[in-house]
Protein backbone atom coordinates (compact mmCIF):
# COMPACT_ATOMS: atom_id res chain seq x y z
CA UNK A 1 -18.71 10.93 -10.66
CA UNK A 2 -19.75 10.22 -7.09
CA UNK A 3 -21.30 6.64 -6.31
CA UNK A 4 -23.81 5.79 -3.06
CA UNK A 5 -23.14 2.72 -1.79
CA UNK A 6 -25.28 2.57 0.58
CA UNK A 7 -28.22 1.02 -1.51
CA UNK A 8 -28.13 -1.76 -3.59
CA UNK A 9 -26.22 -5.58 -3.82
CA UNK A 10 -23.25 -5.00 -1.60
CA UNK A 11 -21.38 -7.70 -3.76
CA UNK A 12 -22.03 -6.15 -7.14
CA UNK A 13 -21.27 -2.43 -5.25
CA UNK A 14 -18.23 -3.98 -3.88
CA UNK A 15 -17.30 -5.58 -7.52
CA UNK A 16 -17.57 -2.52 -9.52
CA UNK A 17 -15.49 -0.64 -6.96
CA UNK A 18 -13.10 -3.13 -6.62
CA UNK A 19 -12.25 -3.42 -10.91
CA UNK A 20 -11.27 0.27 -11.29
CA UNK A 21 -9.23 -0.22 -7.73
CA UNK A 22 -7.22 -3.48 -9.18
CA UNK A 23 -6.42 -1.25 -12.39
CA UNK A 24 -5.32 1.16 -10.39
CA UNK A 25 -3.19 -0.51 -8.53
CA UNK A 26 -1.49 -2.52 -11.33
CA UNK A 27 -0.30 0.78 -12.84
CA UNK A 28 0.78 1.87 -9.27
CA UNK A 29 2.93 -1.29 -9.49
CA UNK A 30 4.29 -0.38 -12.75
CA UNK A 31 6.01 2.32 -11.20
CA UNK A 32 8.58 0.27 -8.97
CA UNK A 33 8.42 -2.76 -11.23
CA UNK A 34 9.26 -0.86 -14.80
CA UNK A 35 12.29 0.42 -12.38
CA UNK A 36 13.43 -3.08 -11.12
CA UNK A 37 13.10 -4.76 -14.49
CA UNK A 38 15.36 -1.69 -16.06
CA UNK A 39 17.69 -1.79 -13.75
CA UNK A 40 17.98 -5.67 -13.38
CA UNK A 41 17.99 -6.11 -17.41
CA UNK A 42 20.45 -3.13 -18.30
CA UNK A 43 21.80 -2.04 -14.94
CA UNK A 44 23.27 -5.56 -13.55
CA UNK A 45 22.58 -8.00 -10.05
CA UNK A 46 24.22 -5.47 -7.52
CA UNK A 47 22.18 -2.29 -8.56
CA UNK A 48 19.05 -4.71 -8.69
CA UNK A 49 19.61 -5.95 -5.66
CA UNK A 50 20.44 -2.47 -4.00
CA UNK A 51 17.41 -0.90 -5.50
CA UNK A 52 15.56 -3.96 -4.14
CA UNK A 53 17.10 -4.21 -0.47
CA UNK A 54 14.79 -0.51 0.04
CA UNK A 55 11.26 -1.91 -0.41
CA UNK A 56 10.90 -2.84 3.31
CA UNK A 57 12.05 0.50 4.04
CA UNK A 58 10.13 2.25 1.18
CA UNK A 59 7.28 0.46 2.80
CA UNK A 60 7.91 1.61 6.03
CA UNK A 61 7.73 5.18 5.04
CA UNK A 62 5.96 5.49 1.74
CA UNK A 63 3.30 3.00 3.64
CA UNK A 64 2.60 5.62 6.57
CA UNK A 65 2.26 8.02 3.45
CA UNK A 66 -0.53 6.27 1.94
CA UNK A 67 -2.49 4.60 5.14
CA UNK A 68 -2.45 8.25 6.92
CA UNK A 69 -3.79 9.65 3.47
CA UNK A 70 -6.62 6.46 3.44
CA UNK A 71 -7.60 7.61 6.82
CA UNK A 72 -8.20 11.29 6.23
CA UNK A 73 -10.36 10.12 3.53
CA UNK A 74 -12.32 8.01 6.16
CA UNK A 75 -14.77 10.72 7.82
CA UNK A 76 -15.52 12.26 4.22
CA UNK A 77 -16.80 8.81 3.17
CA UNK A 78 -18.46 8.75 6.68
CA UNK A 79 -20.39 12.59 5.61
CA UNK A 80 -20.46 11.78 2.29
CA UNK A 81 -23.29 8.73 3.53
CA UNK A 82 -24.63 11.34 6.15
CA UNK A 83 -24.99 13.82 3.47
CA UNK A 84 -23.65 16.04 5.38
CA UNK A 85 -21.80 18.16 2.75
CA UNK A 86 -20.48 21.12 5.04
CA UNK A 87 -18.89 18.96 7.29
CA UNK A 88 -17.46 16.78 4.80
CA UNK A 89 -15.43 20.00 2.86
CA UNK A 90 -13.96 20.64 6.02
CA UNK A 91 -12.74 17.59 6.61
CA UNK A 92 -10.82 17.68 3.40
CA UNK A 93 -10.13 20.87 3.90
CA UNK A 94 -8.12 20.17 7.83
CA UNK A 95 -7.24 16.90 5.30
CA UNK A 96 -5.36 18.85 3.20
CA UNK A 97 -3.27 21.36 5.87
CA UNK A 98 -2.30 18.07 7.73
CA UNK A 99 -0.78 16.51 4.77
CA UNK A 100 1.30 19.94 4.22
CA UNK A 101 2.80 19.75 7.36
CA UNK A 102 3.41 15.78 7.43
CA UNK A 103 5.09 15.79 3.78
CA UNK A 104 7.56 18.40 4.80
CA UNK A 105 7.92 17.13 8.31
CA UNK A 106 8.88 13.32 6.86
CA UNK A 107 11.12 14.27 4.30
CA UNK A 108 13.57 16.37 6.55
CA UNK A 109 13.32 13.28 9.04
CA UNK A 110 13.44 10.52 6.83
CA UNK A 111 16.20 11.99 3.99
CA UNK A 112 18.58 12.64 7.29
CA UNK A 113 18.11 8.95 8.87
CA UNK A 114 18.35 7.05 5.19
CA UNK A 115 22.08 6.34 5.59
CA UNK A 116 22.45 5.01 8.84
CA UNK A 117 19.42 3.06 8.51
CA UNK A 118 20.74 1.31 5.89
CA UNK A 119 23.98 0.78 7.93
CA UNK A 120 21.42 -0.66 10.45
CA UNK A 121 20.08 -3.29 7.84
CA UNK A 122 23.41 -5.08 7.67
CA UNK A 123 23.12 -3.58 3.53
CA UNK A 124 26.04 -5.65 2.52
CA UNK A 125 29.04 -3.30 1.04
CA UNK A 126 28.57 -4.14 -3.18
CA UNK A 127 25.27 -2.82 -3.04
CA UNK A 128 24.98 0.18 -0.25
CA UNK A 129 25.57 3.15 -2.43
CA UNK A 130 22.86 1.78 -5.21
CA UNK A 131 20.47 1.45 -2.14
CA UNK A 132 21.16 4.85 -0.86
CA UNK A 133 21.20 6.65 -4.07
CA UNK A 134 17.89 4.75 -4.91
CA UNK A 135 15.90 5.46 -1.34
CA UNK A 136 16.74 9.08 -1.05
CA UNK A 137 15.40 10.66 -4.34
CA UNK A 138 12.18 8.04 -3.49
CA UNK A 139 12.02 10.02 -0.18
CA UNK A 140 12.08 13.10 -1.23
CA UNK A 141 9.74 12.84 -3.44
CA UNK A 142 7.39 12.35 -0.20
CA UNK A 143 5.09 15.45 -1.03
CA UNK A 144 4.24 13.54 -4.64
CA UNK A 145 3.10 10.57 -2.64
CA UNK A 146 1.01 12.49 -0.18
CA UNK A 147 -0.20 14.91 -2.89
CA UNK A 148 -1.73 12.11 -5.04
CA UNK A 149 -2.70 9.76 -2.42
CA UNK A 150 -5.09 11.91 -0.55
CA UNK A 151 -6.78 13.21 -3.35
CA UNK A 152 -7.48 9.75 -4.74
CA UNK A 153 -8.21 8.69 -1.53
CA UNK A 154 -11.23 11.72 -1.25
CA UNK A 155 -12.34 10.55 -4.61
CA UNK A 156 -12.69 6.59 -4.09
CA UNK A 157 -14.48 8.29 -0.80
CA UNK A 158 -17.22 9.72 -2.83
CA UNK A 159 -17.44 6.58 -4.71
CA UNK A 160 -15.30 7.53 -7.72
CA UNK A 161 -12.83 4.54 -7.89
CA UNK A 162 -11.93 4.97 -11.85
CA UNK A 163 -10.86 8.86 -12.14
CA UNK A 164 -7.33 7.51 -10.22
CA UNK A 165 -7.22 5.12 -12.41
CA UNK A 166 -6.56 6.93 -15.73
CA UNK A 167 -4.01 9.07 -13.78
CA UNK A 168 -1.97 6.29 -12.69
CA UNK A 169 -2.53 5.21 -16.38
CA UNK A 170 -0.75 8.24 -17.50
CA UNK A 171 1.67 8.55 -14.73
CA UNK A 172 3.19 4.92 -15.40
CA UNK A 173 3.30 5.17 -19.03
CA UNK A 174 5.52 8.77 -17.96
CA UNK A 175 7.31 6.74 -15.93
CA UNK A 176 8.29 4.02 -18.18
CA UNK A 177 9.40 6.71 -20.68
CA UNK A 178 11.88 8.35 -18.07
CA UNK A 179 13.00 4.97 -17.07
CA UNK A 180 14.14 4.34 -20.74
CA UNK A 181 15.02 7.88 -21.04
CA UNK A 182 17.29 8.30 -18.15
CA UNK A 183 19.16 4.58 -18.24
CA UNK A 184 19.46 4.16 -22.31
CA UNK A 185 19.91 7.55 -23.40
CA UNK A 186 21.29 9.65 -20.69
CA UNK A 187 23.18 7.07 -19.16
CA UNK A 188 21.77 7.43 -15.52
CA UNK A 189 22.32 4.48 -13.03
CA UNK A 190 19.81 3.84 -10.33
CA UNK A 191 19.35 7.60 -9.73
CA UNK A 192 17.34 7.71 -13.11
CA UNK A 193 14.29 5.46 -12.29
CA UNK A 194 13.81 6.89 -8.71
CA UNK A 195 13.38 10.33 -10.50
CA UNK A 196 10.83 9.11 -13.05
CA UNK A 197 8.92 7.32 -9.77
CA UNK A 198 9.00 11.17 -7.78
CA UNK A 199 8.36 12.86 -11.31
CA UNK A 200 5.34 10.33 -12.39
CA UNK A 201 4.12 10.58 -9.22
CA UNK A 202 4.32 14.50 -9.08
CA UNK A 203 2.57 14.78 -12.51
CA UNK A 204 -0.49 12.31 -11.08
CA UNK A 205 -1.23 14.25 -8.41
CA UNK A 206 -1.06 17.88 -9.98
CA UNK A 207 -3.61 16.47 -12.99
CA UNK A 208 -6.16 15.11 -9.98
CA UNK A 209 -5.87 17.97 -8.15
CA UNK A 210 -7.42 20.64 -11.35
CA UNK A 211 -9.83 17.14 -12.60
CA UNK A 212 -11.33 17.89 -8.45
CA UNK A 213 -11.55 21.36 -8.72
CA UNK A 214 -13.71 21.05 -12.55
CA UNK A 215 -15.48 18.08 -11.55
CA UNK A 216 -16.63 18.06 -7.96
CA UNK A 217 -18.72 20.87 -6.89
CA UNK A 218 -19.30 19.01 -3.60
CA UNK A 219 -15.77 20.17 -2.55
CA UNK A 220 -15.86 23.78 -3.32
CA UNK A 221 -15.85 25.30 0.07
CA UNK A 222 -15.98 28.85 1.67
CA UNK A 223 -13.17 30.64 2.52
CA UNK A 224 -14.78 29.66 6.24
CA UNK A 225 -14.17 26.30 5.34
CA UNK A 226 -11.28 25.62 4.18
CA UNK A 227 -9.86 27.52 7.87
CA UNK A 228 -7.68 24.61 9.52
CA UNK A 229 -10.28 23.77 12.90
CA UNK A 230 -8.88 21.77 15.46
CA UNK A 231 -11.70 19.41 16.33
CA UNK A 232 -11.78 18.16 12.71
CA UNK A 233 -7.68 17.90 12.49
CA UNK A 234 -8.01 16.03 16.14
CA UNK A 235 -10.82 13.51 14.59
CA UNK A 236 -8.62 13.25 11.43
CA UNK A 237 -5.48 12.37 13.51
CA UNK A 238 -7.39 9.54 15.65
CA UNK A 239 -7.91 7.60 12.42
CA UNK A 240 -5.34 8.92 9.94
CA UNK A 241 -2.06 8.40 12.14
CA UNK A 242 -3.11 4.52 13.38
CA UNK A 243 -3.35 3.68 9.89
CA UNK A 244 -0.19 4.90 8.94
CA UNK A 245 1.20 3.41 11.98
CA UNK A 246 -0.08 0.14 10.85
CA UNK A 247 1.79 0.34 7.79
CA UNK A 248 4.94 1.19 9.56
CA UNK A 249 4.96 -1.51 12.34
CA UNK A 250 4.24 -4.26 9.72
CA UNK A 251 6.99 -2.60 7.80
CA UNK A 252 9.11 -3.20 10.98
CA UNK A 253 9.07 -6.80 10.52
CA UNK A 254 9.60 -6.86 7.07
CA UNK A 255 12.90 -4.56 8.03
CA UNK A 256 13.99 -7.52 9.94
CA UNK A 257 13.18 -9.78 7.31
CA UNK A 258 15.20 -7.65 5.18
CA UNK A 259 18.34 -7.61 6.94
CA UNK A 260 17.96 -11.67 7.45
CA UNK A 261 17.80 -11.61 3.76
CA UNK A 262 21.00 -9.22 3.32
CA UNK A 263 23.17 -11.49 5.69
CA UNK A 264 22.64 -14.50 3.24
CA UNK A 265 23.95 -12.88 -0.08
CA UNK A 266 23.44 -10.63 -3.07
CA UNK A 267 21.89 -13.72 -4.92
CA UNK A 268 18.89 -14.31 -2.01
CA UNK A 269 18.68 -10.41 -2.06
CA UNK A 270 18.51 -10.44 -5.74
CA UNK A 271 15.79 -13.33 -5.66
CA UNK A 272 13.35 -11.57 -3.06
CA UNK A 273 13.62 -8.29 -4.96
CA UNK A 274 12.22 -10.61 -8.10
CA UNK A 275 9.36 -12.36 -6.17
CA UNK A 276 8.55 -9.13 -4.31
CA UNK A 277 8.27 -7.52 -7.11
CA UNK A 278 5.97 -10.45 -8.98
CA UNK A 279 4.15 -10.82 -5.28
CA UNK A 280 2.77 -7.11 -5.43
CA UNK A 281 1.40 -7.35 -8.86
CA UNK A 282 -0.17 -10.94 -8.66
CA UNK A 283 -1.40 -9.72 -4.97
CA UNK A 284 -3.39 -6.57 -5.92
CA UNK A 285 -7.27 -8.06 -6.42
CA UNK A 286 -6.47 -9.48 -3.23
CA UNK A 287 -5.35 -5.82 -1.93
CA UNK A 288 -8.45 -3.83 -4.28
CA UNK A 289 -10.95 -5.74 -2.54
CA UNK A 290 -9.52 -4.83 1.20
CA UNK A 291 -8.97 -1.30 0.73
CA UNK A 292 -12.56 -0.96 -1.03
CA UNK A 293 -13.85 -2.07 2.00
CA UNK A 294 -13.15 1.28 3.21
CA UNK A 295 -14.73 3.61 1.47
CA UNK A 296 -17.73 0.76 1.40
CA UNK A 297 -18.18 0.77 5.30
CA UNK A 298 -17.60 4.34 5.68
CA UNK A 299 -20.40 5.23 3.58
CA UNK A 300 -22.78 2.85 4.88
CA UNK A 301 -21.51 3.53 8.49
CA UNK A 302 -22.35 7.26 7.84
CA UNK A 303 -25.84 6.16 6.87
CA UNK A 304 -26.84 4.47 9.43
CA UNK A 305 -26.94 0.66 7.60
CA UNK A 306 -24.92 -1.72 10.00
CA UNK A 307 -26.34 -4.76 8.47
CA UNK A 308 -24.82 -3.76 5.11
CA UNK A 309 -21.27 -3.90 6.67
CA UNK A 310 -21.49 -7.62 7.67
CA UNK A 311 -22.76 -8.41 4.24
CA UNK A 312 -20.35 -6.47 2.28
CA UNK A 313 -17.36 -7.88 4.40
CA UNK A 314 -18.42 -11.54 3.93
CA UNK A 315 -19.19 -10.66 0.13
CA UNK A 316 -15.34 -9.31 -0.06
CA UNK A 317 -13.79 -12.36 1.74
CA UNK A 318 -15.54 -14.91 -0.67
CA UNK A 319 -14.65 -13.23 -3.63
CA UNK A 320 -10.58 -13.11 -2.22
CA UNK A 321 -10.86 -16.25 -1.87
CA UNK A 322 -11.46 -17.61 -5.19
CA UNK A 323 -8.96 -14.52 -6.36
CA UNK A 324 -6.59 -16.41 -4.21
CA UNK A 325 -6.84 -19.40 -6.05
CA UNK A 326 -6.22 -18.28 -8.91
CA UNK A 327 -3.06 -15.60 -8.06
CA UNK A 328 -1.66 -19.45 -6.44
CA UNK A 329 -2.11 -20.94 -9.84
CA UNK A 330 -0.25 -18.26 -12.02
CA UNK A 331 3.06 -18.28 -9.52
CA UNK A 332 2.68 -21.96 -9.73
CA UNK A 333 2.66 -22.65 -13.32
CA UNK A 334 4.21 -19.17 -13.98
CA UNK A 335 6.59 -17.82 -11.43
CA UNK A 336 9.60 -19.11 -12.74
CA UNK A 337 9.02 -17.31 -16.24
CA UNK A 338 7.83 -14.18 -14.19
CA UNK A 339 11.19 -13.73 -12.73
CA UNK A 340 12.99 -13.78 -16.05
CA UNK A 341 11.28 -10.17 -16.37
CA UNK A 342 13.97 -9.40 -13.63
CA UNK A 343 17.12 -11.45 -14.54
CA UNK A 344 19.09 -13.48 -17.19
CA UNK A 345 17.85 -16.81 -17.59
CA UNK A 346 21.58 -17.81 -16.66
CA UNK A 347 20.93 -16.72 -12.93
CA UNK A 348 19.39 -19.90 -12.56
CA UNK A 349 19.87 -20.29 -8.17
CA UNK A 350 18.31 -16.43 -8.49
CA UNK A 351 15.37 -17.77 -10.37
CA UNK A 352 14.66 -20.79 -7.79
CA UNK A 353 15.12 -18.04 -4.34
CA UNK A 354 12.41 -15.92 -6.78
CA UNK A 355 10.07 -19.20 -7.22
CA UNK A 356 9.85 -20.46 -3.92
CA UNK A 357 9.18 -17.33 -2.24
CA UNK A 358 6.69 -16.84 -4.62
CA UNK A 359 5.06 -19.94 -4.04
CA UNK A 360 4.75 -19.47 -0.06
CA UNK A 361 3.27 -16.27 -0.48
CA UNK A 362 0.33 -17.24 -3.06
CA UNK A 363 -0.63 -19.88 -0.95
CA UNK A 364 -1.00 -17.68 2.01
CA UNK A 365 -3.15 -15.65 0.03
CA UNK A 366 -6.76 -16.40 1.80
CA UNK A 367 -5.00 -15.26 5.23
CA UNK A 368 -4.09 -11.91 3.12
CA UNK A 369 -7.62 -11.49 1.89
CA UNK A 370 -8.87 -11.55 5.47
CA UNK A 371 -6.06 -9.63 7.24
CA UNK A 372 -7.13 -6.87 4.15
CA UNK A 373 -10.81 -7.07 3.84
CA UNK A 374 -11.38 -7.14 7.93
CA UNK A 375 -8.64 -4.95 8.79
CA UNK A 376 -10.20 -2.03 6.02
CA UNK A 377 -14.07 -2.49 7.45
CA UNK A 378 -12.77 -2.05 11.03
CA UNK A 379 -11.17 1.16 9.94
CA UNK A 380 -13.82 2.26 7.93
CA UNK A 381 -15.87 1.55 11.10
CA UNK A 382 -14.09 4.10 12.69
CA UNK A 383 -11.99 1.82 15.30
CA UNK A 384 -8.14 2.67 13.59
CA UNK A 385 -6.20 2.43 16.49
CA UNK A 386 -6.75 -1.82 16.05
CA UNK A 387 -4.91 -1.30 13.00
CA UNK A 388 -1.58 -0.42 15.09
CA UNK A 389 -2.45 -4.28 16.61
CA UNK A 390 -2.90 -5.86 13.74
CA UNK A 391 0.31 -4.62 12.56
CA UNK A 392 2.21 -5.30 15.56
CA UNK A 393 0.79 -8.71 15.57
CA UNK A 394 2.54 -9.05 11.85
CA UNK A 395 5.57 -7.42 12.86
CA UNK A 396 6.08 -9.81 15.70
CA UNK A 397 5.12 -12.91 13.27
CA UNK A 398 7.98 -11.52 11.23
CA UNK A 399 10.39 -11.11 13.83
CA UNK A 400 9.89 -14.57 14.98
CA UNK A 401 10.37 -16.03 11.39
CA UNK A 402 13.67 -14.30 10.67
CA UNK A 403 15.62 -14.21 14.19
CA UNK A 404 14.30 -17.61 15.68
CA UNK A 405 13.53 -19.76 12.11
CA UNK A 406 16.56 -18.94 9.99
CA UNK A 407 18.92 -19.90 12.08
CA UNK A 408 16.98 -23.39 11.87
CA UNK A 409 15.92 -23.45 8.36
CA UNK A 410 17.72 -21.00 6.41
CA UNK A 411 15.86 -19.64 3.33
CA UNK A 412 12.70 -21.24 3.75
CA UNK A 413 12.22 -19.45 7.25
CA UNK A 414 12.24 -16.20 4.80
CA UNK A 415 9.86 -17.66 2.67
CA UNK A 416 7.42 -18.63 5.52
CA UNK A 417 7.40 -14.75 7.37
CA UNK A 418 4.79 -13.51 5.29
CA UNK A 419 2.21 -16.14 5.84
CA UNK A 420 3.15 -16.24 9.26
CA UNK A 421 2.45 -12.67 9.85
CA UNK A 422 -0.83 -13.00 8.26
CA UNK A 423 -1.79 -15.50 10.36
CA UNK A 424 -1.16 -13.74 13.30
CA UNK A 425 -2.98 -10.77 12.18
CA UNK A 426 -6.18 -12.43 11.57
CA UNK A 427 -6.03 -14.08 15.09
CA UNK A 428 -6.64 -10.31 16.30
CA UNK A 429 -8.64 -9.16 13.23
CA UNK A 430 -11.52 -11.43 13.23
CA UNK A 431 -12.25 -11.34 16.63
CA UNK A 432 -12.18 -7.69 16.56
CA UNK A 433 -14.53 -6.87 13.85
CA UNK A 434 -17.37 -8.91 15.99
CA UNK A 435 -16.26 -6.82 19.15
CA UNK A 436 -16.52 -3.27 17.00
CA UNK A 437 -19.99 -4.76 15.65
CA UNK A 438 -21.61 -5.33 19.22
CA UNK A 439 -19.61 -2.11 20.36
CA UNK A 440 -21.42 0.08 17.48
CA UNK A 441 -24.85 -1.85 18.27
CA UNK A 442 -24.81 -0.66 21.78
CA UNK A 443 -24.21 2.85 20.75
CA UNK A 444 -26.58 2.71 18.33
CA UNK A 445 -29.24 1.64 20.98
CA UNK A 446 -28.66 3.63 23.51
């Protein structure tokens, strides 16, 4: 089902979008978590900690994935408040070719550099062949990830933010299956739960694909169409590529953070894989509320309503905040037993790297709600290429934290990039929204 959100109480809009978004992504995060707490309960500390020395570089790849997919998705949110309907099929249509030639384009590239970036990470020697094994099959599973994420991505454009979620539903519960499957009966090492990721993901994206086709006249285009047109492919490009850039410059710095984190053990590598892992689940309201924000301004930016954006935003932020609290509150009284999902309660100097990471992160969570909810209207406002800053503007926070700080304070220097980065970003961000508000005024007035 579509949804306008251009009329009505931008909070409860924003709300009801949001809900279906959070579920969403808490079965997304059952996909790398059901794999971590596998292979950390039955696999051991080295192929945990291999498996979790790849999520900076997962995230630098698998995040231009998804934030070039969220921007496609931008200008059909933008029609879909224009009602523009001819316009917006072709869109997905030039949507759809680009993503063909990326997915094929990245895996080649990325599957032939996986080794010697590793090398490049300082991956100490115990744990490099987990890591490798692990990050490969995740990479080339890259046409999954694109396949899925820009069809849900057109759908949440149109206003539809639950469909993906009873996909992902499915998909995780698949995946926690093969995960069992592949370690307990077919005796599989880390290999096994990167397959059931790529196959889960696969299977999601297949099942949205024929639920579009019954379900959404809208996007039934003419052979005319659905031919690839430069113009839209250009426009697409202009806002799909900064976002995915933005993903993979933040990811930059958390690279760097990564290989400060390999030079001080397997244990403080085991620990961040643990609170990581916790972090992304406690973090997604925080995240469903930015990345709704997209879809949200598009719409209303397509319509015309400016005044809606400014409302909606400070809506969003409010609501983070008192999310925020609350995610602080659970790693606080909780984070300890959290990482236990993840080790042996014997690990105990594991369990304290896991806990105070954990706790420097939720408390930076009001910076996160603001770097997400500001950073997603701006983009939705059609100004991606500030994305690229804002992420540059983390990766350099990062950067700072782990080649200047840990040499000074060790551990806690890791502890204190994220925040830091966040920070930094919403020095830019803020300012920038009120410049792309006047900027859009003018235009609007002249």
């Amino acid at each position: 089902m579509t949804k306008d959100m251009t009329a009505g109480s931008p909070a409860k809009l924003i709300v009801s979008f949001a809900i279906p978004m959070f579920l969403g992504m808490l079965f997304q995060q059952f996909y790398s978590m059901v794999d971590t707490v596998i292979v950390g309960q039955y696999l051991g500390v080295n192929p945990l900690a291999g498996v979790g020395s790849t999520s900076s570089l997962n995230f630098l790849v698998i995040g231009f994935c998804t934030g070039v997919c969220n921007g496609f998705a931008i200008p059909v949110a933008q029609m879909f408040g224009a009602r523009e309907e001819s316009r917006l099929r072709r869109y997905v249509a030039n949507g759809a070719w680009l993503c063909i030639v990326f997915s094929v384009a990245l895996t080649l590239a990325v599957v032939a550099a996986c080794r010697p970036i590793l090398a490049l990470m300082d991956t100490p020697p115990e744990i490099f062949e987990y890591a490798y094994i692990y990050i490969v099959i995740i990479f080339w599973g890259i046409p999954c990830t694109f396949l899925y994420n820009i069809l849900a991505g057109i759908i949440r454009s149109l206003g539809d933010s639950r469909t993906p979620v009873v996909f992902l539903a499915l998909a995780s519960l698949l995946n926690i299956a093969l995960d069992i499957v592949s370690i307990r009966l077919l005796d599989m090492s880390v290999e096994g739960p990167a397959l059931a990721t790529v196959i889960s993901q696969g299977v999601s994206g297949v099942i949205c694909l024929f639920y579009m086709w019954k379900k959404y006249p809208v996007l039934r285009g003419t052979r005319e169409e659905w031919k690839p047109e430069l113009s839209y492919m250009k426009r697409l490009c202009l806002i799909g590529i900064p976002m995915g850039l933005q993903y993979s410059v933040t990811a930059i710095g958390t690279l760097v953070v990564q290989a400060a984190v390999n030079g001080l053990g397997a244990a403080v590598v085991a620990g961040v894989t643990a609170a990581q892992k916790i972090n992304a689940f406690i973090s997604c309201p925080v995240e469903a509320l930015g990345q709704t924000m997209a879809p949200y301004t598009g719409q209303n930016m397509g319509a015309g309503k400016l005044d809606r954006i400014g409302k909606g935003l400070l809506s969003a932020s409010l609501i983070g905040f008192g999310a925020s609290l609350i995610c602080f509150l659970i790693a606080l009284l909780g984070g300890r037993q959290l990482t236990l999902l993840f080790v042996d309660a014997a690990e105990a100097q594991i369990i304290e790297y896991s806990y105070e990471f954990l706790l420097f992160c939720t408390g930076g969570y009001c910076l996160l709600t603001l770097v997400n909810t500001v950073r997603f209207t701006i983009q939705g406002m059609g100004f991606s290429i500030f994305a690229i800053v804002s992420g540059v503007m983390e990766m350099i926070a990062r950067i700072l934290a782990s080649a200047v700080l840990v040499p000074f304070l060790g551990y806690a220097a890791i502890c204190m990039a994220h925040p830091m980065a966040w920070i930094f970003a919403d020095i830019f961000l803020i300012p920038a929204f009120f410049w792309c508000r006047q900027q859009i005024g003018k235009k609007r007035c002249m």
